[in-house]
C-alpha atoms as a PDB file:
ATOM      1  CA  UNK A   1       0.000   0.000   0.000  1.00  0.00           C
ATOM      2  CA  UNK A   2       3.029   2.439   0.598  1.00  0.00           C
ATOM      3  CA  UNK A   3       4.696   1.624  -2.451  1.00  0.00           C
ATOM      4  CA  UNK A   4       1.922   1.887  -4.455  1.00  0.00           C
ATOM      5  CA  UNK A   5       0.844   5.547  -2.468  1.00  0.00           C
ATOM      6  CA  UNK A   6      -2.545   4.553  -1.400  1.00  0.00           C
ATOM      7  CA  UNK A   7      -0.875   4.800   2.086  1.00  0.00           C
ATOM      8  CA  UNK A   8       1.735   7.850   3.120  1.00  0.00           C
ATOM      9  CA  UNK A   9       4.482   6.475   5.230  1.00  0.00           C
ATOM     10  CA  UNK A  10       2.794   8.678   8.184  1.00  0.00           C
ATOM     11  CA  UNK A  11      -0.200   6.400   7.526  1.00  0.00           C
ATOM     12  CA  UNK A  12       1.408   3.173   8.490  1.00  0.00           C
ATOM     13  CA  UNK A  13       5.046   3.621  10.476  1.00  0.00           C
ATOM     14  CA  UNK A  14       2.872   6.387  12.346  1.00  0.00           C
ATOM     15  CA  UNK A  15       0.568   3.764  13.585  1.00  0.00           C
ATOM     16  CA  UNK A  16       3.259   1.360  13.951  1.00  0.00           C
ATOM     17  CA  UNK A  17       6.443   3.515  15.215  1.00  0.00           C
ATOM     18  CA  UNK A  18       8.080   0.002  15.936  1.00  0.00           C
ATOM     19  CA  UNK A  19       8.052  -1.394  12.669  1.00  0.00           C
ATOM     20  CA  UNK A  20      12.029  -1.021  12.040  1.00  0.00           C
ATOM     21  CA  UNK A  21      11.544  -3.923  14.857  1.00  0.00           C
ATOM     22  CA  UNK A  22       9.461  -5.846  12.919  1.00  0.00           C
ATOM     23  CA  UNK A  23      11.014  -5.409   9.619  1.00  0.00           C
ATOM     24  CA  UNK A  24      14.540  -6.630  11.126  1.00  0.00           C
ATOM     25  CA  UNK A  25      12.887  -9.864  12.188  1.00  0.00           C
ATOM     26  CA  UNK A  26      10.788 -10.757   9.297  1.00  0.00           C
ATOM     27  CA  UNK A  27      13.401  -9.932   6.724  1.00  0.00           C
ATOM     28  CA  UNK A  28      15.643 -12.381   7.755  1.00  0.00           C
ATOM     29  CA  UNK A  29      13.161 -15.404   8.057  1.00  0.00           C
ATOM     30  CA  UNK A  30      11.693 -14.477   4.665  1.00  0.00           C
ATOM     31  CA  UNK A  31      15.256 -15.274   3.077  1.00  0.00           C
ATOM     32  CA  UNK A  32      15.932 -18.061   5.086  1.00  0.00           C
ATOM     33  CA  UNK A  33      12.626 -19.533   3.621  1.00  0.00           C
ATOM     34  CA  UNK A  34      13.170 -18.514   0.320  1.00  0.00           C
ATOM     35  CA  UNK A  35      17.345 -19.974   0.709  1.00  0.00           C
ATOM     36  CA  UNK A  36      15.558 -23.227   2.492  1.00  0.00           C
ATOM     37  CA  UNK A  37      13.027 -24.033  -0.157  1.00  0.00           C
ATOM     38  CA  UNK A  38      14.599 -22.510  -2.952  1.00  0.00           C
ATOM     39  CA  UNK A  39      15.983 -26.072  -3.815  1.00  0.00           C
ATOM     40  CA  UNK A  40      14.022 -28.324  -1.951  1.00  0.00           C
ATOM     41  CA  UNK A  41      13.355 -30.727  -4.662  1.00  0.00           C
ATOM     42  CA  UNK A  42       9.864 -31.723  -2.104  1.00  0.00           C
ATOM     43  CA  UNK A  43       8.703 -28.403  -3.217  1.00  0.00           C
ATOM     44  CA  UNK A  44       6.175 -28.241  -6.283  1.00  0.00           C
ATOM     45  CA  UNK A  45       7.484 -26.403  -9.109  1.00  0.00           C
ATOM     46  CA  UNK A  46       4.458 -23.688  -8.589  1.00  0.00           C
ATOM     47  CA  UNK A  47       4.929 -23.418  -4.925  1.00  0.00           C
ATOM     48  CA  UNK A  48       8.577 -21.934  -4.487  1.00  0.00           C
ATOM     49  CA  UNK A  49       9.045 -18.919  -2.215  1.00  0.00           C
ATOM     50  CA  UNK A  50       9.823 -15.979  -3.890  1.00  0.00           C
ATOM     51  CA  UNK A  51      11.694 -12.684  -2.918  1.00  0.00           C
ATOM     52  CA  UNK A  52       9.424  -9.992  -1.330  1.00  0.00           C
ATOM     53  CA  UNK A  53      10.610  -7.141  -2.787  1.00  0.00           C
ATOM     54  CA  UNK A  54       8.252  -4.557  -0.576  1.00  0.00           C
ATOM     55  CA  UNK A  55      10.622  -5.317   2.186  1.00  0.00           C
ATOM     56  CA  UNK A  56      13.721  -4.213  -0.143  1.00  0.00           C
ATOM     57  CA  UNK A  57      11.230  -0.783  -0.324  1.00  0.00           C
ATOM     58  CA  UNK A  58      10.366  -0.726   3.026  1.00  0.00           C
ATOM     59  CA  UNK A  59      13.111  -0.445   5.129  1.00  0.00           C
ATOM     60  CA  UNK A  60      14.709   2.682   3.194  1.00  0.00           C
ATOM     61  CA  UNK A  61      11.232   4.276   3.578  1.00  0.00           C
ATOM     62  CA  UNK A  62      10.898   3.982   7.370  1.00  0.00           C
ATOM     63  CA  UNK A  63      15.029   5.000   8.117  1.00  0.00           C
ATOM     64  CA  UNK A  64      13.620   7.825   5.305  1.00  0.00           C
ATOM     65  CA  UNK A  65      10.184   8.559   7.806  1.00  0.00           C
ATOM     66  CA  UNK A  66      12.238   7.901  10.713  1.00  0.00           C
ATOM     67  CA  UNK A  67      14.899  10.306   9.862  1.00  0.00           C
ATOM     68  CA  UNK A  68      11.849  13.414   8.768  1.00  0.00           C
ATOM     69  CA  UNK A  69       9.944  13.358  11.865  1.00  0.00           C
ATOM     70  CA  UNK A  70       9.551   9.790  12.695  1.00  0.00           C
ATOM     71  CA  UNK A  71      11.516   9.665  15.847  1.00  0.00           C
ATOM     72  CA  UNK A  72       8.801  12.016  17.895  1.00  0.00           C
ATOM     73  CA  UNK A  73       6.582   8.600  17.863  1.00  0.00           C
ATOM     74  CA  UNK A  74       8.942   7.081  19.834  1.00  0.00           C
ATOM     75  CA  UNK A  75       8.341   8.983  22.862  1.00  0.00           C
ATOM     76  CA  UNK A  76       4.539   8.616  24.030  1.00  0.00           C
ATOM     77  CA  UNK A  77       2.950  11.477  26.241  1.00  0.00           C
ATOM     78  CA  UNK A  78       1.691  10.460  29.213  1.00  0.00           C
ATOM     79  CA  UNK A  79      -2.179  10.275  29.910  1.00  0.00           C
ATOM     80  CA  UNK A  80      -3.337  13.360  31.378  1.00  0.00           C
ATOM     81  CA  UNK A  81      -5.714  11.508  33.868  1.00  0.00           C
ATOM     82  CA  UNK A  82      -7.292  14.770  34.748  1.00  0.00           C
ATOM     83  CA  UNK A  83      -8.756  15.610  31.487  1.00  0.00           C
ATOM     84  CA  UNK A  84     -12.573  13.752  30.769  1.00  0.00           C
END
């Protein structure tokens, strides 16, 4: 959805500040699955994983968000208890 600019990088690493976190774990398991069953000769010819290349596009855009603005989300403002 980011790549394609139905979604602004605001839109998504705003509501998920943490997503450098999550994009440093999945990353690595998608291409050990993709290095695992790339040659698996158990896997059918039309089932192989492929690369995801939105994660090749994603990580430069959230250091890119991260870098603009991005690192205010980090810090969370406590609840003013007082207000209704």
């Amino acid at each position: 959805m980011v790549t394609n600019k139905y979604f602004t990088t605001d839109d998504v690493f705003g509501v998920v500040p943490e997503m450098a976190r999550l994009l440093a774990v999945l990353i690595p398991i998608e291409r050990a699955i993709r290095e695992k069953y790339s040659s698996d000769p158990s896997v059918a010819d039309w089932d192989f994983p492929f690369p995801k290349w939105e994660f090749g596009q994603l990580w430069p855009a959230y250091f890119e968000w991260f870098n603009k603005g991005g690192k205010r989300c980090l810090k969370l403002d406590p609840i003013n208890w007082a207000e209704p």
